[in-house]
C-alpha atoms as a PDB file:
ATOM      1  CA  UNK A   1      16.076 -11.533   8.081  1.00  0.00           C
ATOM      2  CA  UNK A   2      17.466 -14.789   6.900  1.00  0.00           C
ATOM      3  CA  UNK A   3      14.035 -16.163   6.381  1.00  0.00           C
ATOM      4  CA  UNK A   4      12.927 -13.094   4.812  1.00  0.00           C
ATOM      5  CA  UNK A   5      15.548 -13.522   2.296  1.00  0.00           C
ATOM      6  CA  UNK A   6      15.135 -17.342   1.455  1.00  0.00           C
ATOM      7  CA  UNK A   7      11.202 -16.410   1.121  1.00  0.00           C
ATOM      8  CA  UNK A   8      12.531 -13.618  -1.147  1.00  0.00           C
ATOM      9  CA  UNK A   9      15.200 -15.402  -3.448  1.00  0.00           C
ATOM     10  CA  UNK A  10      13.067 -18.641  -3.313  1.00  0.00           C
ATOM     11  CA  UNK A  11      14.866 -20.679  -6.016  1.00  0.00           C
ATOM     12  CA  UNK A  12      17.159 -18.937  -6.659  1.00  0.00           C
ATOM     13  CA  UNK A  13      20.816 -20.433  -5.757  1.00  0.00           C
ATOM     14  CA  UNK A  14      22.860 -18.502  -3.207  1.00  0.00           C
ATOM     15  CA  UNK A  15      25.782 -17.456  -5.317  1.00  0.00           C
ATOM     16  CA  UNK A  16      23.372 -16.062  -7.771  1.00  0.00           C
ATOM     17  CA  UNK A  17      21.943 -13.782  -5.175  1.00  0.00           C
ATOM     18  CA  UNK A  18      22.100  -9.912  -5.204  1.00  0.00           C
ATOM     19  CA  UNK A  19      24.004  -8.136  -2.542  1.00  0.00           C
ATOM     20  CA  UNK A  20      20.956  -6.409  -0.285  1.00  0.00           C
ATOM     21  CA  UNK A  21      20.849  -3.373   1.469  1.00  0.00           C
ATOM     22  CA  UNK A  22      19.128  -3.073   4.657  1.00  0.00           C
ATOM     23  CA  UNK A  23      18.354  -0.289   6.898  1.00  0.00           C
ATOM     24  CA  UNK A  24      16.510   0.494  10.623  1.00  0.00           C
ATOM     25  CA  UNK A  25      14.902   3.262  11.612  1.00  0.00           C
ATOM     26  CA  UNK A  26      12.685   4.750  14.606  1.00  0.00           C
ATOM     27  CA  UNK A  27      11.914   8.032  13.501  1.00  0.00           C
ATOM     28  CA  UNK A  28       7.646   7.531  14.150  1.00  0.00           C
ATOM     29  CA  UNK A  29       8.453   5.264  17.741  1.00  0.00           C
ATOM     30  CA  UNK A  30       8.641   2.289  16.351  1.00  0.00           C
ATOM     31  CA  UNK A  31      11.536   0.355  14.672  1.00  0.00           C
ATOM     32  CA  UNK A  32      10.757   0.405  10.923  1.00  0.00           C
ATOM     33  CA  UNK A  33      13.206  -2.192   8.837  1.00  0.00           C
ATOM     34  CA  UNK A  34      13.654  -1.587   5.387  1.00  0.00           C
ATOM     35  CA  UNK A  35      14.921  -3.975   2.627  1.00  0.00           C
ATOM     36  CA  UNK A  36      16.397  -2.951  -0.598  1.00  0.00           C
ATOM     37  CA  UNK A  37      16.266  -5.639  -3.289  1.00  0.00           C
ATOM     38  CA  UNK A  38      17.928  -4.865  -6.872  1.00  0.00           C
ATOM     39  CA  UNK A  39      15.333  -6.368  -9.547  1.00  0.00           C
ATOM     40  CA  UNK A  40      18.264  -8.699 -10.905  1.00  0.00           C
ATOM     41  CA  UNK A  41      20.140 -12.129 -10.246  1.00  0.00           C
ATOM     42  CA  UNK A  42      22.788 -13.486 -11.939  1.00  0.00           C
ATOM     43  CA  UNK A  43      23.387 -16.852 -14.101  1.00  0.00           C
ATOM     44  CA  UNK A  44      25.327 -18.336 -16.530  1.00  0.00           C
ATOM     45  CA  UNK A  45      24.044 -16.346 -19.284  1.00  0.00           C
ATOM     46  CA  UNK A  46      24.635 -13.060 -16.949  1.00  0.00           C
ATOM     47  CA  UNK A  47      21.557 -11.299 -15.517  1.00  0.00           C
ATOM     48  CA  UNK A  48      18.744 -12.303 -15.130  1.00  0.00           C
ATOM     49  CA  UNK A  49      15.317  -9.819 -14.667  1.00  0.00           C
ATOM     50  CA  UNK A  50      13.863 -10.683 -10.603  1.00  0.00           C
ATOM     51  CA  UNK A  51      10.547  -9.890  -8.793  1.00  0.00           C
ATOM     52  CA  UNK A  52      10.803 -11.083  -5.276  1.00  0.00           C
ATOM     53  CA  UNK A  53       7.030 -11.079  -4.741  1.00  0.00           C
ATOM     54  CA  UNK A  54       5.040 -11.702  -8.183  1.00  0.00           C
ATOM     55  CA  UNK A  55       1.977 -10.712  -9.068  1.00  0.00           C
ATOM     56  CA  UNK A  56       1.056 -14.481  -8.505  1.00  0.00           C
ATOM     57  CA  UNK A  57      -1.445 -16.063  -6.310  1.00  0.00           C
ATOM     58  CA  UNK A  58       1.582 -18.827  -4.738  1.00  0.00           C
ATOM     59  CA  UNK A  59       3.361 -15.670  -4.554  1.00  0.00           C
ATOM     60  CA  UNK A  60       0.820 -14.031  -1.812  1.00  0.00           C
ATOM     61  CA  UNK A  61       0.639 -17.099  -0.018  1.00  0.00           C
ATOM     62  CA  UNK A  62       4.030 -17.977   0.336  1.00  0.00           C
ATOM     63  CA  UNK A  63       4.344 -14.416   2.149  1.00  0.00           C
ATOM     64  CA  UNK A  64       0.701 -14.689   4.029  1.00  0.00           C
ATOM     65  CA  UNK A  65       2.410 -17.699   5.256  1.00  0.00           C
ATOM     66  CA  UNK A  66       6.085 -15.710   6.068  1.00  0.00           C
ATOM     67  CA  UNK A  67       3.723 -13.083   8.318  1.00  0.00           C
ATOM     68  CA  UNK A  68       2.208 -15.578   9.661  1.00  0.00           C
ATOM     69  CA  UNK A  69       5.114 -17.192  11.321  1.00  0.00           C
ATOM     70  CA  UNK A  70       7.262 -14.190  11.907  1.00  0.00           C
ATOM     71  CA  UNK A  71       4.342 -12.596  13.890  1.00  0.00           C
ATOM     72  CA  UNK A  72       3.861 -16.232  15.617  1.00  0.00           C
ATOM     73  CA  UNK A  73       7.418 -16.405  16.468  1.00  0.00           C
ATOM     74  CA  UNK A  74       7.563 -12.427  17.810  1.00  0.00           C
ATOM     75  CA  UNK A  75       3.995 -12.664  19.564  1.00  0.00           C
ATOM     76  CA  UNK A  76       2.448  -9.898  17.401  1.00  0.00           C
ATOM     77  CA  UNK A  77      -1.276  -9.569  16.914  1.00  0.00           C
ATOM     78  CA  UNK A  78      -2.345 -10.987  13.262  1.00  0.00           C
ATOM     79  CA  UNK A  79      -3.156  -7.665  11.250  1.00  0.00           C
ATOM     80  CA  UNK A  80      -5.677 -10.050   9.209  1.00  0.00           C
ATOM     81  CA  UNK A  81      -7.484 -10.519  11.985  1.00  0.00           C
ATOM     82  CA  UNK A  82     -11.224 -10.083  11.712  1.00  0.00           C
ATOM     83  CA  UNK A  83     -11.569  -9.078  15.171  1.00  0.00           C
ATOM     84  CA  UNK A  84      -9.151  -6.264  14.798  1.00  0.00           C
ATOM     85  CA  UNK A  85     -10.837  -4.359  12.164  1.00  0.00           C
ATOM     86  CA  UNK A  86     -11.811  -1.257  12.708  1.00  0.00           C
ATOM     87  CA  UNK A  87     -14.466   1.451  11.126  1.00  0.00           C
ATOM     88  CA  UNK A  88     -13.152   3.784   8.738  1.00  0.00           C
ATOM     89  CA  UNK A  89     -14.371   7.641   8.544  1.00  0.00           C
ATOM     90  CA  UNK A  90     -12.905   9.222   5.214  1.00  0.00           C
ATOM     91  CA  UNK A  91     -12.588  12.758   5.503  1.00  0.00           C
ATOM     92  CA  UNK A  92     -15.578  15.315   5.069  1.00  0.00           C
ATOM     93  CA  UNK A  93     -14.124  16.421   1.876  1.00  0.00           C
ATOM     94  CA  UNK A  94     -15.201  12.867   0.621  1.00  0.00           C
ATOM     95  CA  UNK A  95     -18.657  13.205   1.185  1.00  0.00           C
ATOM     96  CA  UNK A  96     -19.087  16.645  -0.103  1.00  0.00           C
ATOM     97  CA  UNK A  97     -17.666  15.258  -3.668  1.00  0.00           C
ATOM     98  CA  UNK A  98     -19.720  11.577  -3.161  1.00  0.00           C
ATOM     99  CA  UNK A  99     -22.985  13.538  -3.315  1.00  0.00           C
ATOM    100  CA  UNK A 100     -22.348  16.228  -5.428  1.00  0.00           C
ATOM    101  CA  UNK A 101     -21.852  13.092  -7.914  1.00  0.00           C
ATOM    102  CA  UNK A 102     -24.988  11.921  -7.041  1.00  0.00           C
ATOM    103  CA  UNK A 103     -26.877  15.369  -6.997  1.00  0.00           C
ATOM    104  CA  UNK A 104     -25.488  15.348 -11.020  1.00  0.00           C
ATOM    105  CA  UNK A 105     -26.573  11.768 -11.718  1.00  0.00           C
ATOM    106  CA  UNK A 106     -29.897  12.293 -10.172  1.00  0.00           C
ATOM    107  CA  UNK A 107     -30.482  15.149 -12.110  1.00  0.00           C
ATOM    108  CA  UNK A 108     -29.618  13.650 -15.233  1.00  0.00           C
ATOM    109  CA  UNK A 109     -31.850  10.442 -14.210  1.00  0.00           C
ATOM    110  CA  UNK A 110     -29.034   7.732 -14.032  1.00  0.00           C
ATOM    111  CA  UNK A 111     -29.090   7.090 -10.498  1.00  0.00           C
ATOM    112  CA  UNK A 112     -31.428   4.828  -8.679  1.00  0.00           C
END
């Protein structure tokens, strides 16, 4: 967790840090950690708004790269990994409504 939270508060000074809450659970079979961060940190000039993971492209690598060596360091399987994607069947309610849509366009000539 400590290099969760120094990935998190990146920049931020220690003593300026918010007090976290985290929590473990297994109800699905698996142990499922989850991290409460308030949107805040103090300074001189009191608080100060926070966003532990902007919408920013450094942002996204900075935690591609945090994955990447947690799941190195645990020997999990990369969930980016080509090789483990898998197909996809959306529900039969989805196709009913995807060509209805298209039955309408067609008739109204806008579809190819």
């Amino acid at each position: 967790m400590r290099l969760f939270f120094e990935v998190a508060f990146a920049g931020v000074p220690e003593p300026a840090r918010p007090p976290v809450m985290v929590s473990t659970h297994t109800h699905l079979g698996r142990l499922e950690v989850s991290v409460l961060i308030p949107r805040a940190v103090t300074s001189e000039t009191g608080l100060r708004s926070f966003n532990p993971h902007p919408p920013t492209r450094g942002s996204e690598l900075d935690w591609d790269a945090y994955v990447d060596v947690v799941y190195a360091e645990l020997g999990w399987v990369d969930p980016r990994c080509p090789l483990r994607r898998q197909l996809v069947t959306p529900p039969q309610w989805m196709w009913f409504e995807f060509s209805r849509a298209m039955f309408f366009l067609l008739c109204l000539g806008l579809a190819c």
